[in-house]
N, C-alpha and C. Protein backbone atom coordinates (compact mmCIF):
# COMPACT_ATOMS: atom_id res chain seq x y z
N UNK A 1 79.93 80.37 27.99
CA UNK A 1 80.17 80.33 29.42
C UNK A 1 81.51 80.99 29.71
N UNK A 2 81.43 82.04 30.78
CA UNK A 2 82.82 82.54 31.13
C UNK A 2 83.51 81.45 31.78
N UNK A 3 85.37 81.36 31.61
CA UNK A 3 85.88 81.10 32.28
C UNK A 3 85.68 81.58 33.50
N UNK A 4 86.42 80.24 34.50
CA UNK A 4 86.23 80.23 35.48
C UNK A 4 87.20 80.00 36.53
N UNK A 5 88.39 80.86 36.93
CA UNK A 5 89.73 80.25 37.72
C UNK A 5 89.26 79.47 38.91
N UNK A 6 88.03 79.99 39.50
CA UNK A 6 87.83 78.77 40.67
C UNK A 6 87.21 77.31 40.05
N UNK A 7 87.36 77.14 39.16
CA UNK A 7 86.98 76.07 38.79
C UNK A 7 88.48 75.11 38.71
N UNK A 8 89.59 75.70 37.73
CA UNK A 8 90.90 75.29 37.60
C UNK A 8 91.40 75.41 38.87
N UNK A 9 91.32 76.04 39.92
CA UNK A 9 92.24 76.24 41.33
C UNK A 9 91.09 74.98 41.76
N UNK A 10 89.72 74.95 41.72
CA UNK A 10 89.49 73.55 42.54
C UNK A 10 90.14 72.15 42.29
N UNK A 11 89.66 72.17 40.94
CA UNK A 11 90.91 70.94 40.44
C UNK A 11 91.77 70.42 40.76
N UNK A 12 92.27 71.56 40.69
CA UNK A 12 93.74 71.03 41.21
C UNK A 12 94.09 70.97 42.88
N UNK A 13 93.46 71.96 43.75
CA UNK A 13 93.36 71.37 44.65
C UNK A 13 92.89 69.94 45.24
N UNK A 14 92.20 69.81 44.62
CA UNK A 14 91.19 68.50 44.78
C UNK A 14 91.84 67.48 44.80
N UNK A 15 92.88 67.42 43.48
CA UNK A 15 93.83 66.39 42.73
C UNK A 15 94.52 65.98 43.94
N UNK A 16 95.26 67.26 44.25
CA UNK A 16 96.61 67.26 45.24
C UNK A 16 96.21 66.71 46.51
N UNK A 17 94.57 67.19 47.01
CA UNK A 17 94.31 67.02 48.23
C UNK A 17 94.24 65.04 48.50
N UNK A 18 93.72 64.69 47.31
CA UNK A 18 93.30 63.36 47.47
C UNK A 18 94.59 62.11 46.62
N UNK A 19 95.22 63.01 46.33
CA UNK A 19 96.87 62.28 45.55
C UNK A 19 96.15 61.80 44.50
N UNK A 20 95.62 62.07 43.45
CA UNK A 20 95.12 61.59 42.20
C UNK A 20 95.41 62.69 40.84
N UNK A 21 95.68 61.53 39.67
CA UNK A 21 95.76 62.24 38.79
C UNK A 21 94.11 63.32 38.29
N UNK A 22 94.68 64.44 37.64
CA UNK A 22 93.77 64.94 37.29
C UNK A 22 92.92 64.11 36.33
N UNK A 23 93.51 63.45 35.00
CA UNK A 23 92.55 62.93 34.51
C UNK A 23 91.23 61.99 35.15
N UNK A 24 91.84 61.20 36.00
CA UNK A 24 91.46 60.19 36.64
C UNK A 24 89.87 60.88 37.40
N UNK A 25 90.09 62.22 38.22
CA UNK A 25 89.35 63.22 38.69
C UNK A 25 88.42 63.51 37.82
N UNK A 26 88.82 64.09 36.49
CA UNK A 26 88.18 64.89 35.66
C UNK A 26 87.13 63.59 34.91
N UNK A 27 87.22 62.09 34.70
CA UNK A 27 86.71 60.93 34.95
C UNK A 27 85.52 60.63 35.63
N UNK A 28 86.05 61.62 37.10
CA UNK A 28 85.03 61.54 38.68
C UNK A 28 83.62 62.39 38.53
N UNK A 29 84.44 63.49 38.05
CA UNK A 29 83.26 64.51 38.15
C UNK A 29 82.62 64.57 36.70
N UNK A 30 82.95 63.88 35.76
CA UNK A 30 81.98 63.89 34.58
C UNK A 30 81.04 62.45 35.22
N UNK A 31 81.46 61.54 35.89
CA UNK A 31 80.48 60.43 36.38
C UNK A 31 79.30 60.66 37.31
N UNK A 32 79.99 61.79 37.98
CA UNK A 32 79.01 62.76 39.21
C UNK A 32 78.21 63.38 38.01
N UNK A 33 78.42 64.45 37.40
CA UNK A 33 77.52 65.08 36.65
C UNK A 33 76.43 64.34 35.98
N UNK A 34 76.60 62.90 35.59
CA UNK A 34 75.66 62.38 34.90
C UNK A 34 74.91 61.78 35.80
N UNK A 35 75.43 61.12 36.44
CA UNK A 35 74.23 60.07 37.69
C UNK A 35 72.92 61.65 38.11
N UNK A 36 74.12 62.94 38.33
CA UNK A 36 72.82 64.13 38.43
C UNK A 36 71.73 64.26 37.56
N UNK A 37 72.26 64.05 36.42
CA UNK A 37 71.90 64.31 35.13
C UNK A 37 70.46 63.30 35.21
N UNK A 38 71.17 61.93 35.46
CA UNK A 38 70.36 60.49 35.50
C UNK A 38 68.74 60.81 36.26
N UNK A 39 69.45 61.59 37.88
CA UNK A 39 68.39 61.81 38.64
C UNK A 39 67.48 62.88 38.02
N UNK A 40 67.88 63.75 37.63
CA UNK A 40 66.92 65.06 37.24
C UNK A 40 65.92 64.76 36.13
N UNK A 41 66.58 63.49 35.17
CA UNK A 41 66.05 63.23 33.39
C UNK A 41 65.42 62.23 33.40
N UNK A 42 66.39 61.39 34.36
CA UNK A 42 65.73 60.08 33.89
C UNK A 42 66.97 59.10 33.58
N UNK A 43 66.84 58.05 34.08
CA UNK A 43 67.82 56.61 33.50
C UNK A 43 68.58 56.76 32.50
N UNK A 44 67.69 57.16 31.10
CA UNK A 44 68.24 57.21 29.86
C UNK A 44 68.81 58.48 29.30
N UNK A 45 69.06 59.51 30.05
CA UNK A 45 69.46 60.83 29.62
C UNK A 45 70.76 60.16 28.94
N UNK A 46 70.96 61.59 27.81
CA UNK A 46 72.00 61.07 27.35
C UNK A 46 72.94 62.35 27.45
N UNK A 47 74.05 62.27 27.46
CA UNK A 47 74.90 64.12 27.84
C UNK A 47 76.39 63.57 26.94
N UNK A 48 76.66 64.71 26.72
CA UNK A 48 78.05 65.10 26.57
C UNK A 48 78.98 65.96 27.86
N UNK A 49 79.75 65.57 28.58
CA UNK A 49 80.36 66.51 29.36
C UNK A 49 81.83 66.68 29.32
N UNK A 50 81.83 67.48 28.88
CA UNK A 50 83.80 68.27 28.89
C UNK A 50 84.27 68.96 29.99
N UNK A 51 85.29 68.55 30.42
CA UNK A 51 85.92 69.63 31.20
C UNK A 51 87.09 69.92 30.56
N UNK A 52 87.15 70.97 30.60
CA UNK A 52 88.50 72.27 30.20
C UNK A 52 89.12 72.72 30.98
N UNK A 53 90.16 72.11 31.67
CA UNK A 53 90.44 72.78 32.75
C UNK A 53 91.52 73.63 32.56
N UNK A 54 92.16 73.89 31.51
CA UNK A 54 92.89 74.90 31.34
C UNK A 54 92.22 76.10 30.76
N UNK A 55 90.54 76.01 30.64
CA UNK A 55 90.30 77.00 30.39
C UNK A 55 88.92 77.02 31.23
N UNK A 56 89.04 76.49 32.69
CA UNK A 56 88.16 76.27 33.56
C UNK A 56 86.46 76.32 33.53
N UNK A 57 86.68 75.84 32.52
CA UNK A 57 85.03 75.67 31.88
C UNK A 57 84.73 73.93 32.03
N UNK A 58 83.55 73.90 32.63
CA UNK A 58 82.17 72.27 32.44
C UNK A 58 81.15 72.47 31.65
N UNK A 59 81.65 71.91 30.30
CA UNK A 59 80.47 72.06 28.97
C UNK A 59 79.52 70.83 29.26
N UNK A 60 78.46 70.94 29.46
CA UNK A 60 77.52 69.68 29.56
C UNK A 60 76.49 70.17 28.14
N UNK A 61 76.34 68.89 27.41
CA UNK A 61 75.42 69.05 26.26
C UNK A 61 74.38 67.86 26.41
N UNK A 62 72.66 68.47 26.70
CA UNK A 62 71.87 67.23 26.80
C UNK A 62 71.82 66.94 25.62
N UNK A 63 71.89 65.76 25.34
CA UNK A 63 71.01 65.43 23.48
C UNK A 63 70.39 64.78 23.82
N UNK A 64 68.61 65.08 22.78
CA UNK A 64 67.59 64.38 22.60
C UNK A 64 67.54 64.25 21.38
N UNK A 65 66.24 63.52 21.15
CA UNK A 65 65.68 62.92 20.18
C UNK A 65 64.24 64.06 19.73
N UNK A 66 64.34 64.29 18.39
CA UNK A 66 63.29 65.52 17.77
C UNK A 66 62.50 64.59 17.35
N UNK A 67 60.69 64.16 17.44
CA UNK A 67 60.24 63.45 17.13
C UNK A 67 58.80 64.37 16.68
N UNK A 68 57.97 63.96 15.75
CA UNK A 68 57.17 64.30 15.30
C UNK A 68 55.95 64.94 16.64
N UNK A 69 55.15 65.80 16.16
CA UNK A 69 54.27 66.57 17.13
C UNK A 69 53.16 64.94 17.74
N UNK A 70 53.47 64.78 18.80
CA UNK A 70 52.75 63.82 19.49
C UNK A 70 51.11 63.88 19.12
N UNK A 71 50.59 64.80 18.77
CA UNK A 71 49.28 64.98 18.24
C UNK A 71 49.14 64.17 16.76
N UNK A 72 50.19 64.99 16.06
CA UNK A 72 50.22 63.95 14.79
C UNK A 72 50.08 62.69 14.80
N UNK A 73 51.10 62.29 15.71
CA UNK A 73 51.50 60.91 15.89
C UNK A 73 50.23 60.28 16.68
N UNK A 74 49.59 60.84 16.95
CA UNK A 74 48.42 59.77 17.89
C UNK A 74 47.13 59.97 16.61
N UNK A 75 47.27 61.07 16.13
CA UNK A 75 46.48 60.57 14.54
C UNK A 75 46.89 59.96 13.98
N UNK A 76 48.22 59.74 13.02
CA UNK A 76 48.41 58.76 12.61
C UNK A 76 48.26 56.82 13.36
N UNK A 77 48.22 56.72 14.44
CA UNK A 77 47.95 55.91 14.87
C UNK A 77 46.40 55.41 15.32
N UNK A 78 45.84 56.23 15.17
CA UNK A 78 44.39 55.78 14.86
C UNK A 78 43.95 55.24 13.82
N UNK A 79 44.73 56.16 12.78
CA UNK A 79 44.40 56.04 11.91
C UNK A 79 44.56 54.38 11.24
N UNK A 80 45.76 54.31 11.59
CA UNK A 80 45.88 52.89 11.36
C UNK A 80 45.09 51.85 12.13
N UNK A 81 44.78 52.17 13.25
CA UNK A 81 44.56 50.84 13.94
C UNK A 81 42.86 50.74 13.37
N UNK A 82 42.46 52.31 12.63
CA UNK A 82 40.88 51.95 11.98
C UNK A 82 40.86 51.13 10.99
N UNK A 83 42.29 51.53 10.18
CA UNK A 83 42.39 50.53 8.90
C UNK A 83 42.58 49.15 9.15
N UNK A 84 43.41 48.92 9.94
CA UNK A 84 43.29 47.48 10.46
C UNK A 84 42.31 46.90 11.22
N UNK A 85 41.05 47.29 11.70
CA UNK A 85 40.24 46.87 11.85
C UNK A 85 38.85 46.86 10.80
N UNK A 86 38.90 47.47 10.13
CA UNK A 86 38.27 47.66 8.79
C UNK A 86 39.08 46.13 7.82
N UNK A 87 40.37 45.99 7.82
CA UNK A 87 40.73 45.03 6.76
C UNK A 87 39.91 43.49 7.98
N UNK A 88 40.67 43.70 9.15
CA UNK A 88 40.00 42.57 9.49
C UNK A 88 38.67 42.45 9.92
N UNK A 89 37.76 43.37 9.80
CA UNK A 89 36.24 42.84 9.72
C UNK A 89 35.75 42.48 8.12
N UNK A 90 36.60 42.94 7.34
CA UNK A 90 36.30 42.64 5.99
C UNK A 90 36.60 41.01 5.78
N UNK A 91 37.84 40.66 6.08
CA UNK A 91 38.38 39.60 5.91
C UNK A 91 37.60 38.10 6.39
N UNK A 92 36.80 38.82 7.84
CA UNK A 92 36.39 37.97 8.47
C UNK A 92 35.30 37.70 7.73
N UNK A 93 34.53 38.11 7.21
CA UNK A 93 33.34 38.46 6.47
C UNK A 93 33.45 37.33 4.80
């Protein structure tokens, strides 16, 4: 991502305009970014967000979870629930 000076000149305007420390700000708008985040993903999104403001960059990183091909996974789960009904008609027997 290119730097960005209107990103560092907002900042700091922002700071000055509302008498707050920058950190405190930079706090604000990583809390804003996620509730966005929240709305767009979902409740449980999970993010990383940096701000750089000396090098006027907002790194946002989604992380998920890599889980097996959902096809697989709904075979393997047949699969089982045949075996377990196979042990318990046997059992019953």
């Amino acid at each position: 991502m290119a730097a960005s000076p209107e990103i560092l000149t907002a900042i700091r305007e922002l700071a000055n305009l509302k008498q707050i420390e920058r950190t405190e700000l930079h706090e604000m708008l990583q809390d804003g970014i996620h509730a966005a985040l929240a709305k767009k993903h979902g409740p449980t999104v999970q993010a990383e967000v940096e701000i750089a403001e000396d090098r006027g960059e907002i790194k946002i990183v989604l992380l998920k979870s890599v889980v097996e091909s959902v096809e697989i996974r709904r075979a393997r789960l047949r699969s089982r629930r045949r075996a377990t009904r196979t042990r318990n008609t046997r059992s019953a027997t």
